[in-house]
Protein backbone atom coordinates (compact mmCIF):
# COMPACT_ATOMS: atom_id res chain seq x y z
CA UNK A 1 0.00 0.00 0.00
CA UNK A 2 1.10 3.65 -0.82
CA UNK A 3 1.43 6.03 2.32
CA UNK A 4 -1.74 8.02 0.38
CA UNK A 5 -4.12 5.17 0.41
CA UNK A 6 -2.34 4.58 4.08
CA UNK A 7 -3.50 7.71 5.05
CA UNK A 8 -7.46 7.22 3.82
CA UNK A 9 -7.70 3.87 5.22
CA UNK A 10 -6.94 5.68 8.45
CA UNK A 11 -9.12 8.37 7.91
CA UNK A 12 -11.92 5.84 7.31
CA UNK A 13 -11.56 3.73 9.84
CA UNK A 14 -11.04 6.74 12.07
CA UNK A 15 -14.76 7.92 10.96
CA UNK A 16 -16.47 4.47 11.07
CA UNK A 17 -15.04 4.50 14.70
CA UNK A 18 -16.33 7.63 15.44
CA UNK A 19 -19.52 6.61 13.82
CA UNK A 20 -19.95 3.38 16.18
CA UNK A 21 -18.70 5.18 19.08
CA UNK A 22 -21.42 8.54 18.78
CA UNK A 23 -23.70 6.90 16.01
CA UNK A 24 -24.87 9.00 13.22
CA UNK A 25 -27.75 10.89 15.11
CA UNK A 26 -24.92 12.40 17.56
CA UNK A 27 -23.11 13.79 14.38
CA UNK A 28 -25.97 15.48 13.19
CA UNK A 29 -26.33 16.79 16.57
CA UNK A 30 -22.73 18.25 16.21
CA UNK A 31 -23.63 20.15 13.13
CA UNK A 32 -27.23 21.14 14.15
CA UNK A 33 -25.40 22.47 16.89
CA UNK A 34 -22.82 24.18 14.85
CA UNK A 35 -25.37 25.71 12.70
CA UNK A 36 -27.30 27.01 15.32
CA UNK A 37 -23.96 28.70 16.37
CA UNK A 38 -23.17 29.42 13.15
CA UNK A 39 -26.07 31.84 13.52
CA UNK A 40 -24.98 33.43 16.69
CA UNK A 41 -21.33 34.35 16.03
CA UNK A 42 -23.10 36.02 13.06
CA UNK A 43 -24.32 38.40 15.44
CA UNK A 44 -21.82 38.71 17.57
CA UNK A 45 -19.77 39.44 14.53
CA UNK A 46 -22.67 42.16 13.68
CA UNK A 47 -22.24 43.64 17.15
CA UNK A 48 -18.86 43.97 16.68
CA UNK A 49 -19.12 45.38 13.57
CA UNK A 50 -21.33 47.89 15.05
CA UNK A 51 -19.17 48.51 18.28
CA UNK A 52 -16.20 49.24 15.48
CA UNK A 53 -17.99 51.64 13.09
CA UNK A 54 -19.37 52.98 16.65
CA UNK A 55 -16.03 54.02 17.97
CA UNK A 56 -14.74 55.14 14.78
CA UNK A 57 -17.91 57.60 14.42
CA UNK A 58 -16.46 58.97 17.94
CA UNK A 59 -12.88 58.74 16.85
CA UNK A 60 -13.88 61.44 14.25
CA UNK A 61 -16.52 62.94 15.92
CA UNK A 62 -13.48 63.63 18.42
CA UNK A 63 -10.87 64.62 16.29
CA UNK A 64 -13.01 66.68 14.48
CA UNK A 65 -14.17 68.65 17.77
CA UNK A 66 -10.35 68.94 18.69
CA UNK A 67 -9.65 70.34 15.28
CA UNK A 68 -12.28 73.01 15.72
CA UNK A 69 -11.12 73.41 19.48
CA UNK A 70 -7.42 74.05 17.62
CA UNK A 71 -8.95 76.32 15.09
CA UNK A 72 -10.43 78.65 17.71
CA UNK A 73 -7.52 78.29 20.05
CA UNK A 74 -5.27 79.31 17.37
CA UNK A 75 -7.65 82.27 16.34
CA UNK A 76 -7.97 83.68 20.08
CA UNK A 77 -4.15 83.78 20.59
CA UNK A 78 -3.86 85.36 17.19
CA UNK A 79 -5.91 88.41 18.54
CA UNK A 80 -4.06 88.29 21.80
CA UNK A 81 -0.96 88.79 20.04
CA UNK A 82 -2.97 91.15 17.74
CA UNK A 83 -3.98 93.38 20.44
CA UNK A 84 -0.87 92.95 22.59
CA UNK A 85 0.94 94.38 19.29
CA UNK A 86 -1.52 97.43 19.38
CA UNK A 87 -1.25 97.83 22.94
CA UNK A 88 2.37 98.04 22.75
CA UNK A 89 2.26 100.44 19.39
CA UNK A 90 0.18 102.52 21.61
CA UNK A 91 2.35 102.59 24.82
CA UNK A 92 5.32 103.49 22.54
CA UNK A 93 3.65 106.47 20.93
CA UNK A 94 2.06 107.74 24.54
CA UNK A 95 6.12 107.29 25.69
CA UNK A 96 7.01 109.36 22.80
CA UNK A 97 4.15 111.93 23.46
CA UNK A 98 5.28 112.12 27.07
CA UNK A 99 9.25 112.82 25.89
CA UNK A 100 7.61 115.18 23.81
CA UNK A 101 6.09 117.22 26.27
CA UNK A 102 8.35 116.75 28.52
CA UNK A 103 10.53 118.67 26.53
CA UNK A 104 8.15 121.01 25.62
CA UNK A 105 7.50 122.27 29.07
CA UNK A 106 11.56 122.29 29.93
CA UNK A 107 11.84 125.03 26.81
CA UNK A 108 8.28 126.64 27.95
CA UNK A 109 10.10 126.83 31.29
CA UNK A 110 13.48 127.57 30.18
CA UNK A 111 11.66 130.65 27.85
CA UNK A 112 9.69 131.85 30.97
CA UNK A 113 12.76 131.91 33.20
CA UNK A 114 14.86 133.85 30.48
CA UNK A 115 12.07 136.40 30.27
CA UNK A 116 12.46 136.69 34.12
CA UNK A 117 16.12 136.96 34.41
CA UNK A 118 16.03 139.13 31.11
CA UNK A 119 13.71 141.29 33.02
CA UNK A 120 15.64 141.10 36.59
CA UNK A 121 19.23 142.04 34.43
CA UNK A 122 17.31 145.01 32.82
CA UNK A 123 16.17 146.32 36.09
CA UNK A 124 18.31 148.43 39.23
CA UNK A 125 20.57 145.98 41.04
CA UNK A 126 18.94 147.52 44.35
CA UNK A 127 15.50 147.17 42.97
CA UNK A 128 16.22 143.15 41.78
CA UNK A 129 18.33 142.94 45.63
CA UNK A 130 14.84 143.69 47.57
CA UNK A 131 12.91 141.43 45.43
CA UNK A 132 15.74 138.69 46.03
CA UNK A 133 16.00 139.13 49.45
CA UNK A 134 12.42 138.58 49.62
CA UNK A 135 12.18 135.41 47.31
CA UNK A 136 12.57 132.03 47.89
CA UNK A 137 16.22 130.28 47.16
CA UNK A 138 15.13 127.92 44.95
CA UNK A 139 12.75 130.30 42.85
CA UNK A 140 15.70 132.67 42.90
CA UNK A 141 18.27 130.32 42.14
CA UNK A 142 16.33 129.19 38.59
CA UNK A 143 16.82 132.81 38.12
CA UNK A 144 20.04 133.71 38.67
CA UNK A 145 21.45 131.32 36.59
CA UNK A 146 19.99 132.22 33.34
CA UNK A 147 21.54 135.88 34.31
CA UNK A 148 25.37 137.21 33.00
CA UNK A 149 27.56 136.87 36.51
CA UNK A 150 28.56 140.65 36.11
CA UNK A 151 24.87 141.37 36.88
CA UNK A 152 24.36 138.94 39.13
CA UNK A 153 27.52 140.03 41.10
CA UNK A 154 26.10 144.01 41.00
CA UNK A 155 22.74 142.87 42.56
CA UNK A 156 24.63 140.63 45.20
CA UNK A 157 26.41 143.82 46.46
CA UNK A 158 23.35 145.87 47.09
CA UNK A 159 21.18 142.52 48.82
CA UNK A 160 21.33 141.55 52.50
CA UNK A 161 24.74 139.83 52.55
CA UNK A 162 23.35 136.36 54.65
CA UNK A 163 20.62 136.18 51.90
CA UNK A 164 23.03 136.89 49.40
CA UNK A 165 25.52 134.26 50.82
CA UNK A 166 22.68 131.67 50.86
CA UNK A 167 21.85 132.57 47.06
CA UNK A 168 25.60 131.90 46.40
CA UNK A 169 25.96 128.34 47.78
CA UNK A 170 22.66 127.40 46.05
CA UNK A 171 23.95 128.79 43.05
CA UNK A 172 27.08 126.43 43.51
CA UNK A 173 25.35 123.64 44.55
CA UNK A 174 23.17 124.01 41.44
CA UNK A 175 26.16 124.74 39.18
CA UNK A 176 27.51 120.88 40.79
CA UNK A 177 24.09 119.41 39.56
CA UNK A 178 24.15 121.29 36.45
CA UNK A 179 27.85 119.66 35.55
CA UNK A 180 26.75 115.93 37.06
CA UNK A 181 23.34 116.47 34.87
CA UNK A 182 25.75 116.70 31.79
């Protein structure tokens, strides 16, 4: 005998003993029983089915929500930045303003206080003394140093000489500040 027809004698005899041993009714039983499952992994395998194309409807449902959530993430810090740029723009131009004036009012002031001392040199040394000798150091002081020193040194001569003392030591200590201001 050849090891095929081997092979199918075994197979037969392995089926008629199966046969004797659970008869032919218990074989039908075995595929009744399979077809009847048959049936039911068919549904399971439908509920699965479902259960996939379930989670993938959330899987995009999700990522689509996240995209969006991106989108309008992206969009709100792009008009944060937006505004923070026009916040900034306007902070730089109210710094320059501010330099601006601030200049402004030093020559406004600087004008106004050589229209005073132009006025003081015009006038009598003894008439600018009593007015010194009656004005406050600092006031006086802002003054005098917008004036020529030859005038200033005429008006010193005819003032009370404590008050004019005072005015000179002010007038140094402003001359200091004037040289550490440049």
């Amino acid at each position: 005998m050849t090891k095929f027809a081997t092979k199918i004698a075994i197979s037969l005899a392995i089926f008629d003993m199966s046969s004797m041993l659970f008869g032919q009714d218990q074989l039908l039983d075995c595929n009744k029983i399979f077809e009847e499952r048959k049936g039911e992994l068919a549904l399971e395998i439908q509920r699965l089915n479902d259960k996939e194309s379930s989670l993938e409807s959330l899987r995009e449902a999700t990522t689509t929500l996240l995209n969006k959530k991106k989108n309008q993430l992206t969009n709100q810090e792009n008009e944060i930045n937006r505004k923070t740029a026009e916040v900034n723009a306007t902070e730089s131009r109210i710094k320059s303003l501010i330099e601006e004036n601030k200049k402004l009012l030093e020559d406004i002031e600087k004008l106004k206080m050589d229209k005073v001392s132009d006025t003081f040199s015009k006038m009598k040394p003894k008439a600018s003394a009593l007015i010194f000798n009656e004005m406050d150091n600092e006031d006086a002081v802002k003054i005098l140093l917008n004036m020529n020193p030859k005038v200033i040194s005429q008006i010193f001569s005819k003032m009370n000489p404590k008050k004019a003392s005072e005015l000179t030591q002010a007038l140094s200590d402003a001359g200091k500040k004037i040289e550490d201001y440049k």
